[in-house]
Protein backbone atom coordinates (compact mmCIF):
# COMPACT_ATOMS: atom_id res chain seq x y z
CA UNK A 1 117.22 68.21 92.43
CA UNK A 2 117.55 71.84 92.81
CA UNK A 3 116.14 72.36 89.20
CA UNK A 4 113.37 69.90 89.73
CA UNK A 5 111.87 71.71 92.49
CA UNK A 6 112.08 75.29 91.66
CA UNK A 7 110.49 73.89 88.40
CA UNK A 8 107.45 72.01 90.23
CA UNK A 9 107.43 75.44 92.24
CA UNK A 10 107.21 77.38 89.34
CA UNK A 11 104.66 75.26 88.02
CA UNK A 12 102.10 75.24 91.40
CA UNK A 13 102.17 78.99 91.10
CA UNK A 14 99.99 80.59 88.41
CA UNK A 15 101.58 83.42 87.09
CA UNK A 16 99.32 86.61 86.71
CA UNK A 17 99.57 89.23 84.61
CA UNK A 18 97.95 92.03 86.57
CA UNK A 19 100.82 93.06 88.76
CA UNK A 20 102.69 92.97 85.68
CA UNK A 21 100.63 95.41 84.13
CA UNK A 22 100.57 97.01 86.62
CA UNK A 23 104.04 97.79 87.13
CA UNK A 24 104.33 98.88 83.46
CA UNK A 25 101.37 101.28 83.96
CA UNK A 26 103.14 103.01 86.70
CA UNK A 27 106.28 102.83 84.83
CA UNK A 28 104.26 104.63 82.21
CA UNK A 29 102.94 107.55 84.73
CA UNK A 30 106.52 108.05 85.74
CA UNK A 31 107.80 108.52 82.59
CA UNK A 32 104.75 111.27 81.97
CA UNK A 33 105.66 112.89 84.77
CA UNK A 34 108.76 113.28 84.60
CA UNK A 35 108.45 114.97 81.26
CA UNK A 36 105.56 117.02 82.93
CA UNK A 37 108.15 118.33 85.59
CA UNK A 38 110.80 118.96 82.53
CA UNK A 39 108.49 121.02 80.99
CA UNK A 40 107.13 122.96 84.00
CA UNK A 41 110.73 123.61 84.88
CA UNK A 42 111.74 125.27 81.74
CA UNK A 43 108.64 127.20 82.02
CA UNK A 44 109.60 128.64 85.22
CA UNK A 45 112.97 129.17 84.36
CA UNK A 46 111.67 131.18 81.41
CA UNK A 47 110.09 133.19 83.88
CA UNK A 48 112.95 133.70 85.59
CA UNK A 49 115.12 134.20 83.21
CA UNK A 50 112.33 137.53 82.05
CA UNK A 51 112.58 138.81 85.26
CA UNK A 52 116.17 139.08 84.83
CA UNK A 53 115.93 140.58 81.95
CA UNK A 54 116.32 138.25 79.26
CA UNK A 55 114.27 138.45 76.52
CA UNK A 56 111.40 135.94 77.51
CA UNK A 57 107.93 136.95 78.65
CA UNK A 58 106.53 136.37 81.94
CA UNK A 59 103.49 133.75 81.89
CA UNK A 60 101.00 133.75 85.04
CA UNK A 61 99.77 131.02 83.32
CA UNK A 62 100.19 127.68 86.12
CA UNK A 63 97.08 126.40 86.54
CA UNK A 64 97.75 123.38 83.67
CA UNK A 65 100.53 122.36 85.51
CA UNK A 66 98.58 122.37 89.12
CA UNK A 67 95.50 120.36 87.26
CA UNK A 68 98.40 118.11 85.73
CA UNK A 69 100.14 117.34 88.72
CA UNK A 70 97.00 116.61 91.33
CA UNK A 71 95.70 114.35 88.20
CA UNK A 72 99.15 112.58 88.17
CA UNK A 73 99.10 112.72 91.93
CA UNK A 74 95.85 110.72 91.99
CA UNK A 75 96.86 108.23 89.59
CA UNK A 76 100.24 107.28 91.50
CA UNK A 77 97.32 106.72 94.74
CA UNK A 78 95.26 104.56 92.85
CA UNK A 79 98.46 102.48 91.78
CA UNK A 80 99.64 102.41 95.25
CA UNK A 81 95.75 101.01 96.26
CA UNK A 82 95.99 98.53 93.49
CA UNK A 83 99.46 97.35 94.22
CA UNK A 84 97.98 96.66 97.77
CA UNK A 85 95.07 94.92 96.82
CA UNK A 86 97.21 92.88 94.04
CA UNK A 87 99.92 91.65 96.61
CA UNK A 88 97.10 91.01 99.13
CA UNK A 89 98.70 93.23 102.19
C-alpha cells in the first residue's frame, strides 16, 4: 500500500527539469570558482613569497581576479533569484 501511493504520488507530480539544471549550473560556478580562488591564492603567495625574498617577481597585476570574482559574484545572485522563482518562495 505504501508502494502504491508514493507511486500514484510520484506520478501526479510532473517532474521538471529546470531546478535540476539548475542545480548543476551552480554546481558548475562552484567548481570555477573554486579553481579561480586556487589560482588567485598561489598568485598572492608568489607575491609573498618575492617579498621575502624568494626568487619570484612581484605582480600588481589584480584587476582579472577583481573582474573575475564580481562576475562570479553576480552569477551566484542570479542563481539564488532563479532558485527563488523555481521553488515559488
Amino acid at each position: 500500500l505504501k508502494q502504491t501511493l508514493a507511486e500514484d504520488f510520484q506520478s501526479e507530480v510532473p517532474e521538471s527539469s529546470f531546478p535540476r539544471r539548475l542545480d548543476q549550473f551552480a554546481g558548475a560556478l562552484i567548481c570555477l570558482s573554486s579553481l579561480l580562488m586556487i589560482l588567485e591564492f598561489e598568485w598572492e603567495g608568489r607575491n609573498a613569497g618575492a617579498l621575502l625574498g624568494q626568487d619570484f617577481q612581484v605582480s600588481e597585476h589584480t584587476i582579472p581576479f577583481r573582474v573575475a570574482d564580481a562576475l562570479f559574484d553576480s552569477l551566484f545572485m542570479l542563481e539564488f533569484i532563479l532558485q527563488i522563482v523555481a521553488n515559488g518562495q
